[in-house]
PDB file of N, CA and C in Angstrom:
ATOM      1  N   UNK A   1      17.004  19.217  19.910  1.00  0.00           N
ATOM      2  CA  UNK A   1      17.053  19.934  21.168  1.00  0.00           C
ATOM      3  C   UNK A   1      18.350  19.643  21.909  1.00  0.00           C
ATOM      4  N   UNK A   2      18.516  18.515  21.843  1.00  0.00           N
ATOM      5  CA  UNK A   2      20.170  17.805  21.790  1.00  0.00           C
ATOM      6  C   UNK A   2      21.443  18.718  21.641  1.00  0.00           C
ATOM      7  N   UNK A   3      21.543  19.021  20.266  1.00  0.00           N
ATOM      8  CA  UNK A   3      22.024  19.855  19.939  1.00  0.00           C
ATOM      9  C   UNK A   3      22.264  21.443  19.844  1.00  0.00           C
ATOM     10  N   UNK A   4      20.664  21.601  20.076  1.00  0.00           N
ATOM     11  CA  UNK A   4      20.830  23.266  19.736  1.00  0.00           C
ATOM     12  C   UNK A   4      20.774  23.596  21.365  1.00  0.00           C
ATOM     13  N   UNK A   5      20.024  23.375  22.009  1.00  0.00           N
ATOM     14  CA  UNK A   5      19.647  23.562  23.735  1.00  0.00           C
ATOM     15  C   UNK A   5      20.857  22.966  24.617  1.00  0.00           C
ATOM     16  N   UNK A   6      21.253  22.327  23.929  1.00  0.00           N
ATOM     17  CA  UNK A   6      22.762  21.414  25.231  1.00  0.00           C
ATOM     18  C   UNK A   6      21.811  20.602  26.405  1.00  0.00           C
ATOM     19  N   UNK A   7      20.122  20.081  26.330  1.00  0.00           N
ATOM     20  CA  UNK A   7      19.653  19.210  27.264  1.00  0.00           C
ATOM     21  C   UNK A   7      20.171  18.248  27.060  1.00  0.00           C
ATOM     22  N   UNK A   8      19.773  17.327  27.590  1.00  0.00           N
ATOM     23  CA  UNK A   8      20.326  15.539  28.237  1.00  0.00           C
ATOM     24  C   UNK A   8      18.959  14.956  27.183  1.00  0.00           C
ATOM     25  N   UNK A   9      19.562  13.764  26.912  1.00  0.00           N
ATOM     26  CA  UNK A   9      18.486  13.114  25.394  1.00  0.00           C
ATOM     27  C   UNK A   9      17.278  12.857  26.417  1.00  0.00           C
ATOM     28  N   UNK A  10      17.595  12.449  27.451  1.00  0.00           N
ATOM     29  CA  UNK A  10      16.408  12.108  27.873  1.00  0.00           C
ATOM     30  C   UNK A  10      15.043  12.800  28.251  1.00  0.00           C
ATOM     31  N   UNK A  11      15.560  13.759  28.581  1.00  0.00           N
ATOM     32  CA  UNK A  11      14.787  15.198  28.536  1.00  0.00           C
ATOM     33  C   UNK A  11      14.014  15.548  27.917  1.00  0.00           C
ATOM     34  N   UNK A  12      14.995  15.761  26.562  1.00  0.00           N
ATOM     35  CA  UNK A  12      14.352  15.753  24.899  1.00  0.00           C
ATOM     36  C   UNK A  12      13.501  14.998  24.663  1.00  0.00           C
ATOM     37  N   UNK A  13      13.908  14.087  24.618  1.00  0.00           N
ATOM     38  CA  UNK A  13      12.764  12.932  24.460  1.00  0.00           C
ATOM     39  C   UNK A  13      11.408  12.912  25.232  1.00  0.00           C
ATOM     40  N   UNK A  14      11.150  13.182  26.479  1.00  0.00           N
ATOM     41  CA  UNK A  14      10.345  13.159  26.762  1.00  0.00           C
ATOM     42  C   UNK A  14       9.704  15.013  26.786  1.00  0.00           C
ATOM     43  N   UNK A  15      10.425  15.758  26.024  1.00  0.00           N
ATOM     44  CA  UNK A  15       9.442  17.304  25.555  1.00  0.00           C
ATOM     45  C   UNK A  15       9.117  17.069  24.604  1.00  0.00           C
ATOM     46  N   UNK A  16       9.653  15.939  23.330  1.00  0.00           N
ATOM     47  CA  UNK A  16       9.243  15.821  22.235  1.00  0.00           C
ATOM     48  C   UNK A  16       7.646  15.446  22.577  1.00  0.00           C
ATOM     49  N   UNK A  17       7.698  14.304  23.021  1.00  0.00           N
ATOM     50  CA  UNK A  17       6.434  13.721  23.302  1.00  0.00           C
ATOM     51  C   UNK A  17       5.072  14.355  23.982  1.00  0.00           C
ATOM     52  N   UNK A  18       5.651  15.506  25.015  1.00  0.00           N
ATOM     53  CA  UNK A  18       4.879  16.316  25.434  1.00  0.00           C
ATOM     54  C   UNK A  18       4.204  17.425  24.434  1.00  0.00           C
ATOM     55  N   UNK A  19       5.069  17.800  23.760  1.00  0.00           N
ATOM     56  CA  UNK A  19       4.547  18.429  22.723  1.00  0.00           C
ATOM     57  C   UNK A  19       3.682  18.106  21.141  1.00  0.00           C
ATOM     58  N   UNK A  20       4.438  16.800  21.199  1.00  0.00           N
ATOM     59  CA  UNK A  20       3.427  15.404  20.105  1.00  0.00           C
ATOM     60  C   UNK A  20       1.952  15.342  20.470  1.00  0.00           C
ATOM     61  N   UNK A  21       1.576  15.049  21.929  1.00  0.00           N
ATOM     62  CA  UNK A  21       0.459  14.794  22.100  1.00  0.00           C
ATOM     63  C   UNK A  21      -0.416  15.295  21.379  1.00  0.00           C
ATOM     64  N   UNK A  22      -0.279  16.793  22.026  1.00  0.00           N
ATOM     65  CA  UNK A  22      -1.836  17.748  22.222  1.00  0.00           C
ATOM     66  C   UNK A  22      -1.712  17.546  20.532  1.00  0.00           C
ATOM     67  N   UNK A  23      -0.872  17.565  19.459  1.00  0.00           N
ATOM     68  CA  UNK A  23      -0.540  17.841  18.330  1.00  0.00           C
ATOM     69  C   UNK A  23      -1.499  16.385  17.540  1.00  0.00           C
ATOM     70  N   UNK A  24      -1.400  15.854  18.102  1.00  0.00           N
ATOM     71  CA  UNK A  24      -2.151  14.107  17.919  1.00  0.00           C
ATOM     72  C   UNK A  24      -3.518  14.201  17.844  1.00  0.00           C
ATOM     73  N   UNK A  25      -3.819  14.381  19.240  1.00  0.00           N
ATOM     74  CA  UNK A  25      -4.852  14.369  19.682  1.00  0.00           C
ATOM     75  C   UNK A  25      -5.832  15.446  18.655  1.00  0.00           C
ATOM     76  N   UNK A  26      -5.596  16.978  18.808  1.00  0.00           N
ATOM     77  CA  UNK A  26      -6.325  17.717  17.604  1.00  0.00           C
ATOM     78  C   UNK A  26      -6.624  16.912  16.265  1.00  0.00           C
ATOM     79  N   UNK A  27      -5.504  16.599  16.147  1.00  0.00           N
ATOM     80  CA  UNK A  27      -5.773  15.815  14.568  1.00  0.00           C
ATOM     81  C   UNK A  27      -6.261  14.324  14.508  1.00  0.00           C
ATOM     82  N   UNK A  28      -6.316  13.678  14.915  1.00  0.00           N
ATOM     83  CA  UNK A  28      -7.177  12.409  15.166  1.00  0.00           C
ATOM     84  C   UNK A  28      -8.655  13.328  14.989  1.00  0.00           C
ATOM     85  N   UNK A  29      -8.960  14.229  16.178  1.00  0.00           N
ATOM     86  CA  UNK A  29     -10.334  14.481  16.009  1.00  0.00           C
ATOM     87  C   UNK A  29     -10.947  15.162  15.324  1.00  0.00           C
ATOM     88  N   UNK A  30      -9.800  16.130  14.551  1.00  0.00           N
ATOM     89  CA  UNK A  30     -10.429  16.227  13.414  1.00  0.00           C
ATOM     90  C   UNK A  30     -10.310  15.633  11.810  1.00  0.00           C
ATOM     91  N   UNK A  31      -9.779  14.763  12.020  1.00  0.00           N
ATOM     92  CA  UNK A  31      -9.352  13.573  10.443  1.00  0.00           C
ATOM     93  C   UNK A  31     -10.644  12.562  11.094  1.00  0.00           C
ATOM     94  N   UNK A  32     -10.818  12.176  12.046  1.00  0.00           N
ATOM     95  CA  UNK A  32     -11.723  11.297  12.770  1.00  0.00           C
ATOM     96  C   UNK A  32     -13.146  11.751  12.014  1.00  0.00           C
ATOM     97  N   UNK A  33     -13.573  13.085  11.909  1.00  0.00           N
ATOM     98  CA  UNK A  33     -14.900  13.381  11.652  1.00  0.00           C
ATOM     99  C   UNK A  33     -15.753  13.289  10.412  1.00  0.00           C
ATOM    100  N   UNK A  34     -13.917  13.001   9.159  1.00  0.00           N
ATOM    101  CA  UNK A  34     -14.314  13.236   8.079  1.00  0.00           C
ATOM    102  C   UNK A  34     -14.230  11.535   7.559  1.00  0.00           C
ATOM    103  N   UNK A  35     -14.145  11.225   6.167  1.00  0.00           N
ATOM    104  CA  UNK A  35     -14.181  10.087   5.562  1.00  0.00           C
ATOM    105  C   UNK A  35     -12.642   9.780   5.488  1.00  0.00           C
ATOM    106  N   UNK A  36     -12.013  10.120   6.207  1.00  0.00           N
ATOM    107  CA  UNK A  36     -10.566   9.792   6.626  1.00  0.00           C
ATOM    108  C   UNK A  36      -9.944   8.595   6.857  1.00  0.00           C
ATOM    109  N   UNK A  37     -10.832   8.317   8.270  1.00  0.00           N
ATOM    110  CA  UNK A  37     -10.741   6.990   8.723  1.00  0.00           C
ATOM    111  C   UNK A  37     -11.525   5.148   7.829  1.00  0.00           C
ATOM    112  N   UNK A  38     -12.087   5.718   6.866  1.00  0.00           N
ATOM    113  CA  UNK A  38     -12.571   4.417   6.248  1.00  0.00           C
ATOM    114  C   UNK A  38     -11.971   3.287   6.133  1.00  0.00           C
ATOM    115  N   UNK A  39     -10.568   3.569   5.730  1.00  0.00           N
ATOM    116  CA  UNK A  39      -9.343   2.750   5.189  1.00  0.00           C
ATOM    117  C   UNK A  39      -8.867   2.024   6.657  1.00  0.00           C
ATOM    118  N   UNK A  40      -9.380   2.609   7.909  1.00  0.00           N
ATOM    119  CA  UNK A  40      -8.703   2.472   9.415  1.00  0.00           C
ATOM    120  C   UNK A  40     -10.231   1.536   9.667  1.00  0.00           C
ATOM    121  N   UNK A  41     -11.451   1.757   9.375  1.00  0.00           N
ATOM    122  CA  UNK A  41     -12.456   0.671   9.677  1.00  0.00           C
ATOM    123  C   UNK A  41     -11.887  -0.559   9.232  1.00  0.00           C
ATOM    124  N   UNK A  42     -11.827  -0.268   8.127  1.00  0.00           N
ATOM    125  CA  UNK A  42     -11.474  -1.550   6.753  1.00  0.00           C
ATOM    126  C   UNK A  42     -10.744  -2.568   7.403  1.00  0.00           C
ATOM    127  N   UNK A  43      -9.776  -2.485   7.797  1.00  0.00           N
ATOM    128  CA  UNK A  43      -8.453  -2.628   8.193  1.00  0.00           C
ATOM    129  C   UNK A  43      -8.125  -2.742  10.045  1.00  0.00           C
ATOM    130  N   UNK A  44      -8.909  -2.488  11.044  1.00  0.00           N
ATOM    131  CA  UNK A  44      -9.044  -2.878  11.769  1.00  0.00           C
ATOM    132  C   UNK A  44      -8.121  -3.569  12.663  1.00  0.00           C
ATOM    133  N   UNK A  45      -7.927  -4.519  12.613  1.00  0.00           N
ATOM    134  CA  UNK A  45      -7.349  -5.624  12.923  1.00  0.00           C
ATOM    135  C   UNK A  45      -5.756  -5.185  12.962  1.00  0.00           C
ATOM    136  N   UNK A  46      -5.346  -4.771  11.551  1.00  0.00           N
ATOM    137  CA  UNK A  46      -4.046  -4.069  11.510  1.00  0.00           C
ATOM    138  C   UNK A  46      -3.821  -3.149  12.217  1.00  0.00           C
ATOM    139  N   UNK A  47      -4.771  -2.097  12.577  1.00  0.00           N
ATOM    140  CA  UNK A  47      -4.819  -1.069  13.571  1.00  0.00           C
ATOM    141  C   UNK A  47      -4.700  -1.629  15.147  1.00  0.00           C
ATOM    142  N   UNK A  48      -5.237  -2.667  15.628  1.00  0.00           N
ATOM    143  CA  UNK A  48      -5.001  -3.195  17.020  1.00  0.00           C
ATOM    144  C   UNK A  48      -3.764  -3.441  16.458  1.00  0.00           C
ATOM    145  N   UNK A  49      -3.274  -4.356  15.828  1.00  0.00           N
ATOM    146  CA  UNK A  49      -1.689  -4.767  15.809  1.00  0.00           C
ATOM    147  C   UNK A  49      -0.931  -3.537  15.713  1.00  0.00           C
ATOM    148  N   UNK A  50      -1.015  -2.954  15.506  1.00  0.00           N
ATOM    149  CA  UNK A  50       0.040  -1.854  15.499  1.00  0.00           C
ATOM    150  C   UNK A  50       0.261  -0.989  16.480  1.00  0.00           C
ATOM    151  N   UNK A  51      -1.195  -0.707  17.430  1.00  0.00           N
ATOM    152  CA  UNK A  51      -1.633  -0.177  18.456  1.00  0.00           C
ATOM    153  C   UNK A  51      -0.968  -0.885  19.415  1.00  0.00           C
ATOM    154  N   UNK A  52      -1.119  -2.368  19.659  1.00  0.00           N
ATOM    155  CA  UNK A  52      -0.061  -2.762  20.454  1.00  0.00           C
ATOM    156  C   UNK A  52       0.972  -3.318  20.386  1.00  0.00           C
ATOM    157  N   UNK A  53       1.700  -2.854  19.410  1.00  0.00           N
ATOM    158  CA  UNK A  53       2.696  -3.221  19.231  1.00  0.00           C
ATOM    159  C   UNK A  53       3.785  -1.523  19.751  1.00  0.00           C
ATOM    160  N   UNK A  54       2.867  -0.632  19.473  1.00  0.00           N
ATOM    161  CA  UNK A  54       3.128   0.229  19.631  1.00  0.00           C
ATOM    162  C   UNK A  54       3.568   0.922  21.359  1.00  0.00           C
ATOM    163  N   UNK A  55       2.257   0.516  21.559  1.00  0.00           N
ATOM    164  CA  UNK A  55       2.677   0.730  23.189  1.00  0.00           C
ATOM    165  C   UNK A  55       3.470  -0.554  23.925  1.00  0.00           C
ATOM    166  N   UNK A  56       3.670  -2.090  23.409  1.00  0.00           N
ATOM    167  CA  UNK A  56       4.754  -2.604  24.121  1.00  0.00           C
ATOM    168  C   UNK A  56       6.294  -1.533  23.587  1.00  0.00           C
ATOM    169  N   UNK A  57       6.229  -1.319  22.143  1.00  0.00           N
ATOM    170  CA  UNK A  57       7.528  -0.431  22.312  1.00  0.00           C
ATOM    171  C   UNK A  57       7.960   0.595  22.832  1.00  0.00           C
ATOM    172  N   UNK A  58       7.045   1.451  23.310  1.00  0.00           N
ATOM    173  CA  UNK A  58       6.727   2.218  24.411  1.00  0.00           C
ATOM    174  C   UNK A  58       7.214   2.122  25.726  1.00  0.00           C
ATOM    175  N   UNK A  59       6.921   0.721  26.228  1.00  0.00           N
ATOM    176  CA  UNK A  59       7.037   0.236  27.522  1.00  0.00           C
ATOM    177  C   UNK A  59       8.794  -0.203  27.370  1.00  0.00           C
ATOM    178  N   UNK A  60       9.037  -0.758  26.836  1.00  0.00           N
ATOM    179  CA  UNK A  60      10.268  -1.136  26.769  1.00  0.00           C
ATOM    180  C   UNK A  60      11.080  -0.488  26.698  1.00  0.00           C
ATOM    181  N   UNK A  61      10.858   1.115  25.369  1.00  0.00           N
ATOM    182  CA  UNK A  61      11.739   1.742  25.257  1.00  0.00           C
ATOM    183  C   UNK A  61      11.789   2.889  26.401  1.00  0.00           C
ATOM    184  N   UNK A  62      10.714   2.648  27.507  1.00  0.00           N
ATOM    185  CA  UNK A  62      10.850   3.546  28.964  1.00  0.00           C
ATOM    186  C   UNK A  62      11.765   2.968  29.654  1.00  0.00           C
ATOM    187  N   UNK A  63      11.430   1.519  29.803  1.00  0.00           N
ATOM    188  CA  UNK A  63      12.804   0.752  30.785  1.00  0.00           C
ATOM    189  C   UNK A  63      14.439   0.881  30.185  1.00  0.00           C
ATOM    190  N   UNK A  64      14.361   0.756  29.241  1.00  0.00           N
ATOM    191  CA  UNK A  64      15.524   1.089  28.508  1.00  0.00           C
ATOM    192  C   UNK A  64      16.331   2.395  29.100  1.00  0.00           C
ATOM    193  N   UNK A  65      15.379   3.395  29.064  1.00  0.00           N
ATOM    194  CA  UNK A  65      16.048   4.885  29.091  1.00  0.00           C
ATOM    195  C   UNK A  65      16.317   4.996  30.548  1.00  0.00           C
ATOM    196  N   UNK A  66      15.612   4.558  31.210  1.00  0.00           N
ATOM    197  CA  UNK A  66      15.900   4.395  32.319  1.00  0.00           C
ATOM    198  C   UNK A  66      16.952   3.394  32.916  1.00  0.00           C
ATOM    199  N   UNK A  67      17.319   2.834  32.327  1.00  0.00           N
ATOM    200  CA  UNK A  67      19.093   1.810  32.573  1.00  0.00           C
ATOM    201  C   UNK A  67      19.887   2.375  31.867  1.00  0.00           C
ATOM    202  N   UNK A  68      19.990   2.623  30.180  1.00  0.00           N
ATOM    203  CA  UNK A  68      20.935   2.660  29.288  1.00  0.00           C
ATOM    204  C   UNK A  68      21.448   4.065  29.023  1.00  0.00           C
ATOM    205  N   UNK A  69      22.875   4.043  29.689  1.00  0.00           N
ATOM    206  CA  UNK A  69      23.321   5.873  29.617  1.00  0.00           C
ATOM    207  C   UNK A  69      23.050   6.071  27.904  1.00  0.00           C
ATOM    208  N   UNK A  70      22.725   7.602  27.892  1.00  0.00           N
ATOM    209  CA  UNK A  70      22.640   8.471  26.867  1.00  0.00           C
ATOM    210  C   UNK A  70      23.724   8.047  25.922  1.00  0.00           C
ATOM    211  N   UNK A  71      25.358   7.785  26.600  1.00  0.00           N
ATOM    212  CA  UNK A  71      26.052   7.533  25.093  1.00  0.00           C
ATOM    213  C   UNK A  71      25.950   6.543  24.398  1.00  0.00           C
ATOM    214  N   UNK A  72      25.222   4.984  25.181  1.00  0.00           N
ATOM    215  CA  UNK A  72      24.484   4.374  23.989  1.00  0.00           C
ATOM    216  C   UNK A  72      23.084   4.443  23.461  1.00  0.00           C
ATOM    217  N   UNK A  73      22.469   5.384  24.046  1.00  0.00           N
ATOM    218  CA  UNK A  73      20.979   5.977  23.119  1.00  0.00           C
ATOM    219  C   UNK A  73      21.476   6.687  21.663  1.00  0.00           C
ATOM    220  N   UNK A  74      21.970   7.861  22.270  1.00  0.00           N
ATOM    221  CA  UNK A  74      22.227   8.906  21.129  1.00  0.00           C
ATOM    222  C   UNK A  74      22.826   8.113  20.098  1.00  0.00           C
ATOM    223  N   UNK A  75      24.063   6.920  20.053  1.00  0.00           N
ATOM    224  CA  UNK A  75      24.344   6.689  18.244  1.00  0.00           C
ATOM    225  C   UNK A  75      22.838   5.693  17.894  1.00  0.00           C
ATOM    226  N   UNK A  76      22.043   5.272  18.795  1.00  0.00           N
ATOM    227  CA  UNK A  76      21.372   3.903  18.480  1.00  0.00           C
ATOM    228  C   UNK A  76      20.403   4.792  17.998  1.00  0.00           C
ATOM    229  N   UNK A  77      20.132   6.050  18.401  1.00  0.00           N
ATOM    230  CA  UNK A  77      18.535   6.517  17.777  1.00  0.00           C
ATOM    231  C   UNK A  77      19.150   7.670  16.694  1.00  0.00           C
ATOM    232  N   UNK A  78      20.413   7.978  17.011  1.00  0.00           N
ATOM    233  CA  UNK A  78      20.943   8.982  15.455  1.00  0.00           C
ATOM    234  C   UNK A  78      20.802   7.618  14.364  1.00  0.00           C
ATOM    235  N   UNK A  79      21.325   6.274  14.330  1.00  0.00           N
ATOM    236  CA  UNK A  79      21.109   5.426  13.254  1.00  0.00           C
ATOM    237  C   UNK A  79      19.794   4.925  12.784  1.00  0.00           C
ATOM    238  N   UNK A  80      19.128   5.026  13.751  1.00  0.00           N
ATOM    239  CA  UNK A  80      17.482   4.499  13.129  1.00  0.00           C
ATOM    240  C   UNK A  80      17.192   6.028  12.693  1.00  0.00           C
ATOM    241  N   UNK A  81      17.541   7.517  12.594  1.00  0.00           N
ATOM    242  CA  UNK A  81      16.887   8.104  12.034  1.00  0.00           C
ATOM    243  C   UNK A  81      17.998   8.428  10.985  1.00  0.00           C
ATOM    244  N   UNK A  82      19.181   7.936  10.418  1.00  0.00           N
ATOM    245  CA  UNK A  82      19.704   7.465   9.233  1.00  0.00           C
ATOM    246  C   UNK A  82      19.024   6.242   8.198  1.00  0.00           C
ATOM    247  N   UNK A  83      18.694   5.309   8.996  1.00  0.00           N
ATOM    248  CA  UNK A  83      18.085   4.322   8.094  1.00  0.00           C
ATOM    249  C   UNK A  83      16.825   4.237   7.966  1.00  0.00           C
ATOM    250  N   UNK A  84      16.183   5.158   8.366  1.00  0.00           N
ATOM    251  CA  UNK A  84      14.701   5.305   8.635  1.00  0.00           C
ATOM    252  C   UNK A  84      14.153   5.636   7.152  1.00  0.00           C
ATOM    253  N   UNK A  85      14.786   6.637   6.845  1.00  0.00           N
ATOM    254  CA  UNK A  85      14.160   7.396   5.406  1.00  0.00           C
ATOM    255  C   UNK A  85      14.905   6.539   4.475  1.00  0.00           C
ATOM    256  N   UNK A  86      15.717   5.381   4.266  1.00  0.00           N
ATOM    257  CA  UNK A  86      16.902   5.089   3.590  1.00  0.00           C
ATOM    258  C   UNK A  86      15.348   3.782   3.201  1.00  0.00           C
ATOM    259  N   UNK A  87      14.803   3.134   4.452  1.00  0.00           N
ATOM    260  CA  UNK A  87      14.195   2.468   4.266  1.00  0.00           C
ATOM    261  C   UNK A  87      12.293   2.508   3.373  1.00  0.00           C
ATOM    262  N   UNK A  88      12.246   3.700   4.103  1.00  0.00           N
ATOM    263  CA  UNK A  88      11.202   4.372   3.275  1.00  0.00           C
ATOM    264  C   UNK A  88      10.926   5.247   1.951  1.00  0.00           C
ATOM    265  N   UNK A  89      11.902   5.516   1.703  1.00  0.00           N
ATOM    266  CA  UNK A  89      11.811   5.883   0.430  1.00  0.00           C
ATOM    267  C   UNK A  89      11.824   5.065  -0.759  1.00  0.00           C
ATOM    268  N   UNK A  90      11.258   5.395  -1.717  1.00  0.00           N
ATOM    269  CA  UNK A  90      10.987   4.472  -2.521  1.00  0.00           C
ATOM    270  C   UNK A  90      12.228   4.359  -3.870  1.00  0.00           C
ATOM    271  N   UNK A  91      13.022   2.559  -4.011  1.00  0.00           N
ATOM    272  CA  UNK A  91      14.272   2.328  -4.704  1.00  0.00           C
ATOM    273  C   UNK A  91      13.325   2.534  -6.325  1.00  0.00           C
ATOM    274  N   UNK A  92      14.098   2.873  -6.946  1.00  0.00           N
ATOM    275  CA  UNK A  92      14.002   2.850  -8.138  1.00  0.00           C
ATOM    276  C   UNK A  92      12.716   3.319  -8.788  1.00  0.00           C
ATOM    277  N   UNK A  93      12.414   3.258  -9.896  1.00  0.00           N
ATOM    278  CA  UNK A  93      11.310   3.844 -10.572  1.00  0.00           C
ATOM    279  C   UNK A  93      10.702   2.796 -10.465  1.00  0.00           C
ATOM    280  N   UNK A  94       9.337   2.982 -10.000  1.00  0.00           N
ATOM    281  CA  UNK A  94       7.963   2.038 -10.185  1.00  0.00           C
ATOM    282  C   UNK A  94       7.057   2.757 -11.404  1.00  0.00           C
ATOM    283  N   UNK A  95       6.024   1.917 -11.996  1.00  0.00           N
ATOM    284  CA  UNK A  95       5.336   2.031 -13.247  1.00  0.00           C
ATOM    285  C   UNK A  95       3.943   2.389 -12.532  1.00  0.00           C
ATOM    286  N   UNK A  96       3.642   3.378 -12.886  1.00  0.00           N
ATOM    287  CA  UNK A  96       2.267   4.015 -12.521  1.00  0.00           C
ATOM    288  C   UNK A  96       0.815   3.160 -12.212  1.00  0.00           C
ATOM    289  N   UNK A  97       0.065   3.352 -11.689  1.00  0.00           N
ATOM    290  CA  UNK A  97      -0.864   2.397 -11.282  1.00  0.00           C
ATOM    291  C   UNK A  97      -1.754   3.213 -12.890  1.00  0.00           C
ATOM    292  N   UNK A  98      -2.454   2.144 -13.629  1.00  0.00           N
ATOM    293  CA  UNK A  98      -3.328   2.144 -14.335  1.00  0.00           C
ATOM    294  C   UNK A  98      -4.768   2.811 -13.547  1.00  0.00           C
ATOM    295  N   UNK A  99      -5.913   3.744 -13.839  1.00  0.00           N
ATOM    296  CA  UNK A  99      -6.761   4.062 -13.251  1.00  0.00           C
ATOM    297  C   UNK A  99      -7.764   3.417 -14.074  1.00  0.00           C
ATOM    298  N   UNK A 100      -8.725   2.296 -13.260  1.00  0.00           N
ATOM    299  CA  UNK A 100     -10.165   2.002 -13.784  1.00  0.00           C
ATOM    300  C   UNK A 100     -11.044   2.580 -13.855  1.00  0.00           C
ATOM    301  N   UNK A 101     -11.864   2.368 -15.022  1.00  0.00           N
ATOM    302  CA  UNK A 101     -12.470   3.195 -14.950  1.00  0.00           C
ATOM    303  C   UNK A 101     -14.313   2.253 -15.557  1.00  0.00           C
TER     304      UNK A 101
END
């Protein structure tokens, strides 16, 4: 939006999110209804940790935007979405999981 609209990042950033929600929210409740979430019972614990880990980064990255001009946002969040996929994608060939049976 940055780019194509000529808004201010900060802007962006917070229409992204406006528009994330409602987009969330639908789908939680309906992945919620089915056998979706089992792996999220299971696991629990990891889900609070992440949950708040999530909203302290949240909180921080509000105070942030609110001190730190745009020309050091824009290279700091163009590089985490350079190394983002660099990090997630998977290096080299892995060997297939065997299926039990």
């Amino acid at each position: 939006m940055v780019l194509l609209f000529g808004i201010g990042l900060k802007l962006a950033d917070s229409l992204s999110l406006v528009v994330s929600f409602p987009t969330m929210l639908i789908g939680f409740a309906l992945h919620s209804q089915g056998t979706s979430f089992a792996s999220l019972r299971r696991n629990w614990a990891f889900a609070i940790l992440i949950t708040v880990g999530s909203i302290g980064d949240a909180f921080v990255g509000g105070q942030l935007a609110g001190t730190v001009s745009s020309a050091v946002l824009l290279p700091v969040l163009a590089a985490i979405l350079v190394i983002s996929p660099v990090k997630v994608w998977p290096h080299g060939r892995r060997p297939r999981p065997r299926s039990v049976r």
